[in-house]
N, C-alpha and C. Protein backbone atom coordinates (compact mmCIF):
# COMPACT_ATOMS: atom_id res chain seq x y z
N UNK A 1 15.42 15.74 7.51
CA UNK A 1 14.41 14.70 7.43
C UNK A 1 13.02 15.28 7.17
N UNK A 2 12.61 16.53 7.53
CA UNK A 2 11.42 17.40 7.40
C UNK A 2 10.96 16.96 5.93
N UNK A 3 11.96 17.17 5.16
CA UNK A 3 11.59 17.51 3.14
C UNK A 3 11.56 16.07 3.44
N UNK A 4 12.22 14.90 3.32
CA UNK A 4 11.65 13.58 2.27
C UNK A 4 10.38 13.15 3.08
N UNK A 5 10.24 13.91 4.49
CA UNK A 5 9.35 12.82 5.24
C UNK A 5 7.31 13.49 4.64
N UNK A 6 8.04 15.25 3.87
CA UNK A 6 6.31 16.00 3.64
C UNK A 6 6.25 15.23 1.90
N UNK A 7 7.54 14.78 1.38
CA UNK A 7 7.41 13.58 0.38
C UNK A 7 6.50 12.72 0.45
N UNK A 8 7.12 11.87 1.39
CA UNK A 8 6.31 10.60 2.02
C UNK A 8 4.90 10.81 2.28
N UNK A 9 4.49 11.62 2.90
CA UNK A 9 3.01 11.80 3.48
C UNK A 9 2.24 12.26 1.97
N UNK A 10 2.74 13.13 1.58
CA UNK A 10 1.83 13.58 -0.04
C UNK A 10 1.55 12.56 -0.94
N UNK A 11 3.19 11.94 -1.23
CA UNK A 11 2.56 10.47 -1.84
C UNK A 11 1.32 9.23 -1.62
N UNK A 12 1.37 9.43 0.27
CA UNK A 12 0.43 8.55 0.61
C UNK A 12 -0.56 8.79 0.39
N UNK A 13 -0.64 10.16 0.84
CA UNK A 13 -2.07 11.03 0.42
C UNK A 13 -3.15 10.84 -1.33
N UNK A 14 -1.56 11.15 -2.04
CA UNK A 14 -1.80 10.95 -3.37
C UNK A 14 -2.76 9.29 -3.88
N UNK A 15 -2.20 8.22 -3.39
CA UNK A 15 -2.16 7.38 -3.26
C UNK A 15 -3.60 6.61 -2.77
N UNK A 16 -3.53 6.98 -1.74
CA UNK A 16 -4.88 6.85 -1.13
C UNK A 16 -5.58 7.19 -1.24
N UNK A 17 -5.66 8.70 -1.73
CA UNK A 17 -6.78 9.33 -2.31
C UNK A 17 -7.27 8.89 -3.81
N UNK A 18 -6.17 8.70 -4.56
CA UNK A 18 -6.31 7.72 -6.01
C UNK A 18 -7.07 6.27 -5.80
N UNK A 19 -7.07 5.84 -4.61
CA UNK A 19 -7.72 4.18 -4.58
C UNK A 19 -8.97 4.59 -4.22
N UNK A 20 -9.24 5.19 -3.41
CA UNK A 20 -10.82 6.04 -3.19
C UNK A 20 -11.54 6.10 -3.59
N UNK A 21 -11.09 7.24 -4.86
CA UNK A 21 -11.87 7.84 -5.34
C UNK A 21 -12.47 6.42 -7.04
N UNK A 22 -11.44 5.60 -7.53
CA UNK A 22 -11.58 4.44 -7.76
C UNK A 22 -12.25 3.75 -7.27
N UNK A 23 -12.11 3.16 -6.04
CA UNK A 23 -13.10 2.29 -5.61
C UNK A 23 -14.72 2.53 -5.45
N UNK A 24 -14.82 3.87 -4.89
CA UNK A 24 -15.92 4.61 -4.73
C UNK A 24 -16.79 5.68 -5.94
N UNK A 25 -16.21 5.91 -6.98
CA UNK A 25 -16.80 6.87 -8.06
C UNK A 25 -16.69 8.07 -7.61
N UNK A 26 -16.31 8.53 -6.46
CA UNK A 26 -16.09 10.32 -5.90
C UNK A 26 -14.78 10.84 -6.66
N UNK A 27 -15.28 12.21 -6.87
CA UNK A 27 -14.14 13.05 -7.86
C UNK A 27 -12.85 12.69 -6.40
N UNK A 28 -11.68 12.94 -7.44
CA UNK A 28 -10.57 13.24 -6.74
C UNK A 28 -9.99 14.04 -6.04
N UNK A 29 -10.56 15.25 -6.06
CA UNK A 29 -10.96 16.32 -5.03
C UNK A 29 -11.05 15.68 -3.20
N UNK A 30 -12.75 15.09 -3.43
CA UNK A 30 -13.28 14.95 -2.77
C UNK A 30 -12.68 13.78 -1.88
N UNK A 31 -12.16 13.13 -2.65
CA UNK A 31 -11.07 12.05 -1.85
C UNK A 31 -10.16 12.36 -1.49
N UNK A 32 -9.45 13.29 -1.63
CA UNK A 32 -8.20 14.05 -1.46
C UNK A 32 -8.58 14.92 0.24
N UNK A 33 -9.58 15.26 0.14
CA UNK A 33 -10.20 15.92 1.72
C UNK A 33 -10.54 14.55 2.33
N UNK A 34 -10.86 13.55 2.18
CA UNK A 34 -11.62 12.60 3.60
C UNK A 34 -10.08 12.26 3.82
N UNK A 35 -9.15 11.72 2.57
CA UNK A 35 -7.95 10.86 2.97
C UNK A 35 -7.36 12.14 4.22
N UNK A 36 -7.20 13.20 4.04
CA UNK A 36 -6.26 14.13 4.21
C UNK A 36 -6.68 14.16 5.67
N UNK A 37 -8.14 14.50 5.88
CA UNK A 37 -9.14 14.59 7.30
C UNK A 37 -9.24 13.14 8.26
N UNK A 38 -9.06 12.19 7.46
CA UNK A 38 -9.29 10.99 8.64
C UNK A 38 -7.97 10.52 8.82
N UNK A 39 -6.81 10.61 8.18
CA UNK A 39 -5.28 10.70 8.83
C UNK A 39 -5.08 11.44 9.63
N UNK A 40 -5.56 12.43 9.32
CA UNK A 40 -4.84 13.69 10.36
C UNK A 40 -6.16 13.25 11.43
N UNK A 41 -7.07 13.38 11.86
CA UNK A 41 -7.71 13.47 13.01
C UNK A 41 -7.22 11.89 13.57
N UNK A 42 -7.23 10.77 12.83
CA UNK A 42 -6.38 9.70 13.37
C UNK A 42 -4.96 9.54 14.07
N UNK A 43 -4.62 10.39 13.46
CA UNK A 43 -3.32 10.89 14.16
C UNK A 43 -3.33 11.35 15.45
N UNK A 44 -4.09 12.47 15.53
CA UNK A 44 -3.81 13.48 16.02
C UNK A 44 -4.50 13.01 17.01
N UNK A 45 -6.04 12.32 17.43
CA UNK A 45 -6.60 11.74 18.26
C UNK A 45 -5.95 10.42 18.93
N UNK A 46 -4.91 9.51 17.95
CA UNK A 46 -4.85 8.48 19.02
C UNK A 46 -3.16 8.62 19.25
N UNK A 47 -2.28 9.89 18.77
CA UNK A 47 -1.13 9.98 18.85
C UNK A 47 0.09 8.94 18.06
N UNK A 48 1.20 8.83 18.63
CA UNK A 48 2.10 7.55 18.00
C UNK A 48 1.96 6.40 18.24
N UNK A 49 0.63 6.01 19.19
CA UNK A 49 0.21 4.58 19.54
C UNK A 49 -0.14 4.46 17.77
N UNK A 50 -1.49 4.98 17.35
CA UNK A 50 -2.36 4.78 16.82
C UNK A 50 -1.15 4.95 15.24
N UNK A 51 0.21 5.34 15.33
CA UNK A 51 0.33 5.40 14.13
C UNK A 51 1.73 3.71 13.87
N UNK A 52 1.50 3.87 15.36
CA UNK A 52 2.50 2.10 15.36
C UNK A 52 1.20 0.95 15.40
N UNK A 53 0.18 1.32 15.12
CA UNK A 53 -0.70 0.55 15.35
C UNK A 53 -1.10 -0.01 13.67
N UNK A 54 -1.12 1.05 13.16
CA UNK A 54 -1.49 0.92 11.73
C UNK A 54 -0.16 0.47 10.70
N UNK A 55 0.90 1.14 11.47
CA UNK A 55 2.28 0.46 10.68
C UNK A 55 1.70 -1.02 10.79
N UNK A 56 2.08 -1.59 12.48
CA UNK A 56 1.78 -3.71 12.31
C UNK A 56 1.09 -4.04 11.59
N UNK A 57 -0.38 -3.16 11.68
CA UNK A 57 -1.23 -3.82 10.30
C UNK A 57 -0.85 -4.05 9.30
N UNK A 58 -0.33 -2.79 8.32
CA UNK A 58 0.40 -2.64 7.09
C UNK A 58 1.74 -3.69 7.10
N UNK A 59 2.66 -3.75 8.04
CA UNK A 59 3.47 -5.00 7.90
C UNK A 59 2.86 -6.35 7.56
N UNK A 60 1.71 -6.82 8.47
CA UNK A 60 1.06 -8.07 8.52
C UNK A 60 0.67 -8.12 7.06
N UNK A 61 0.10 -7.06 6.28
CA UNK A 61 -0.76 -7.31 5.19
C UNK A 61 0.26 -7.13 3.91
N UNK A 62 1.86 -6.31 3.99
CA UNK A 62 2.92 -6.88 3.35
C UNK A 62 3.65 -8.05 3.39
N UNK A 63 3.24 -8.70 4.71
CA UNK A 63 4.10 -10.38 4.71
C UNK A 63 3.29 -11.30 4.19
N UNK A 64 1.97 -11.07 4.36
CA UNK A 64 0.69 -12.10 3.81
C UNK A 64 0.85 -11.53 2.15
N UNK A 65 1.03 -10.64 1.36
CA UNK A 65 1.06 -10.36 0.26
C UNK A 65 2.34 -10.85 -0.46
N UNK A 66 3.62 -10.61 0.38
CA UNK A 66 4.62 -11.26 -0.39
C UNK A 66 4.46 -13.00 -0.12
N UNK A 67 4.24 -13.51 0.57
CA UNK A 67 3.80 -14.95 0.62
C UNK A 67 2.55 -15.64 -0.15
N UNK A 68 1.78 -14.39 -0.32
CA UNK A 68 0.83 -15.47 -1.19
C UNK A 68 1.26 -15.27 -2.92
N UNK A 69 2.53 -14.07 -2.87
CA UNK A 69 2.14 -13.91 -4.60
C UNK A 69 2.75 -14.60 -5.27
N UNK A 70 3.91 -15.47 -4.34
CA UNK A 70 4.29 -16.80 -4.77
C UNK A 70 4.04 -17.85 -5.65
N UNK A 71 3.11 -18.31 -5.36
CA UNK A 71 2.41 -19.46 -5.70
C UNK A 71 1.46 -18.89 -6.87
N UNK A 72 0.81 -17.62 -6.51
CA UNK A 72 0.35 -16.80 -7.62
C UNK A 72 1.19 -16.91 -8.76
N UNK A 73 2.25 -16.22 -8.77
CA UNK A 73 3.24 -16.05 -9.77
C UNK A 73 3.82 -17.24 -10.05
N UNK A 74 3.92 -17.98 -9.73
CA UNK A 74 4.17 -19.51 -10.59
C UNK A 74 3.04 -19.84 -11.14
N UNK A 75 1.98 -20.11 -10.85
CA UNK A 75 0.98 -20.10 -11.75
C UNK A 75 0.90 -19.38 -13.22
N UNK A 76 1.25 -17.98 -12.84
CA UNK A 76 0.63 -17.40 -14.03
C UNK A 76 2.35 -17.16 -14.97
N UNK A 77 3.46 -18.42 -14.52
CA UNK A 77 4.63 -18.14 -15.18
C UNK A 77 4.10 -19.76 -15.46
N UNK A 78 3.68 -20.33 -15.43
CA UNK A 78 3.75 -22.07 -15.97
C UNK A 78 4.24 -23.07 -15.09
N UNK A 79 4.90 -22.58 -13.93
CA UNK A 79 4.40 -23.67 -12.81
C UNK A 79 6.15 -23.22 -12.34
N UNK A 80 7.08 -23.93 -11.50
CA UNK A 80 7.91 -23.95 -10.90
C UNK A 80 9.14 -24.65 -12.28
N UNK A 81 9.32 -25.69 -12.78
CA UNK A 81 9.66 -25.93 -14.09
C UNK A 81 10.27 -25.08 -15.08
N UNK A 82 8.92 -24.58 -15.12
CA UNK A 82 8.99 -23.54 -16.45
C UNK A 82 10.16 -22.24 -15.99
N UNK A 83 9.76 -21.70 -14.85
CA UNK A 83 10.74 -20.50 -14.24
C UNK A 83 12.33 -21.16 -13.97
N UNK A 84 12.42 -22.09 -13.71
CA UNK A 84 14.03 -22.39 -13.74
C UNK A 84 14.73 -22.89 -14.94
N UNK A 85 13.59 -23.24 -16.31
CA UNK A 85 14.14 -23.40 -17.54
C UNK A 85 14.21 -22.23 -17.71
N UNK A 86 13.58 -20.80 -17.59
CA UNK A 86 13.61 -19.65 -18.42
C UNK A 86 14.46 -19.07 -17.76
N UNK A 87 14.71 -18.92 -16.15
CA UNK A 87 16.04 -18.25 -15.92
C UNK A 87 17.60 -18.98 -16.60
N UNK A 88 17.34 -20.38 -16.27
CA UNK A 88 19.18 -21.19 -17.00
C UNK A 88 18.96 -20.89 -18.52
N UNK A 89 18.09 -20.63 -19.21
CA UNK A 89 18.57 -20.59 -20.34
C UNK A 89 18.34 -19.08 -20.96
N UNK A 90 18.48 -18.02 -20.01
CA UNK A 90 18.70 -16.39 -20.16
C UNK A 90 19.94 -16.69 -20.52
């Protein structure tokens, strides 16, 4: 479990450091050290509370995302109608 789990963390790293440095204009470098520094001292300061703490968040903000993209995505497919003519007549 060691190897897929230093997977997992690099990707996030990757990841997070890519929205960063996007959102903010800082080289990717430089995002690559805060992401890397405020996980790990988050970690490491509030233990496995603080990392079941941030999972619920991240759940809450995947159940509110798959529920709203719903209604999103019928919209931008032509309404509820349109998606069950285009799947029966695949």
């Amino acid at each position: 479990m060691l190897l897929p789990m230093v997977g997992l963390t690099a990707v996030q790293f990757i990841a997070s450091a890519t929205i960063l440095s996007v959102m903010t204009g800082w080289s990717y470098t430089m995002s690559v050290i805060i992401v890397t520094v405020v996980v790990t001292l988050y970690s490491v300061m509030g233990g496995m509370y603080s990392v079941v703490y941030t999972d619920v968040v991240q759940w809450i903000f995947n159940i509110v995302g798959m529920a709203l993209i719903i209604p999103f995505t019928l919209q931008a497919g032509g309404g509820l109608e349109q998606a069950v003519h285009s799947y029966l007549t695949c």
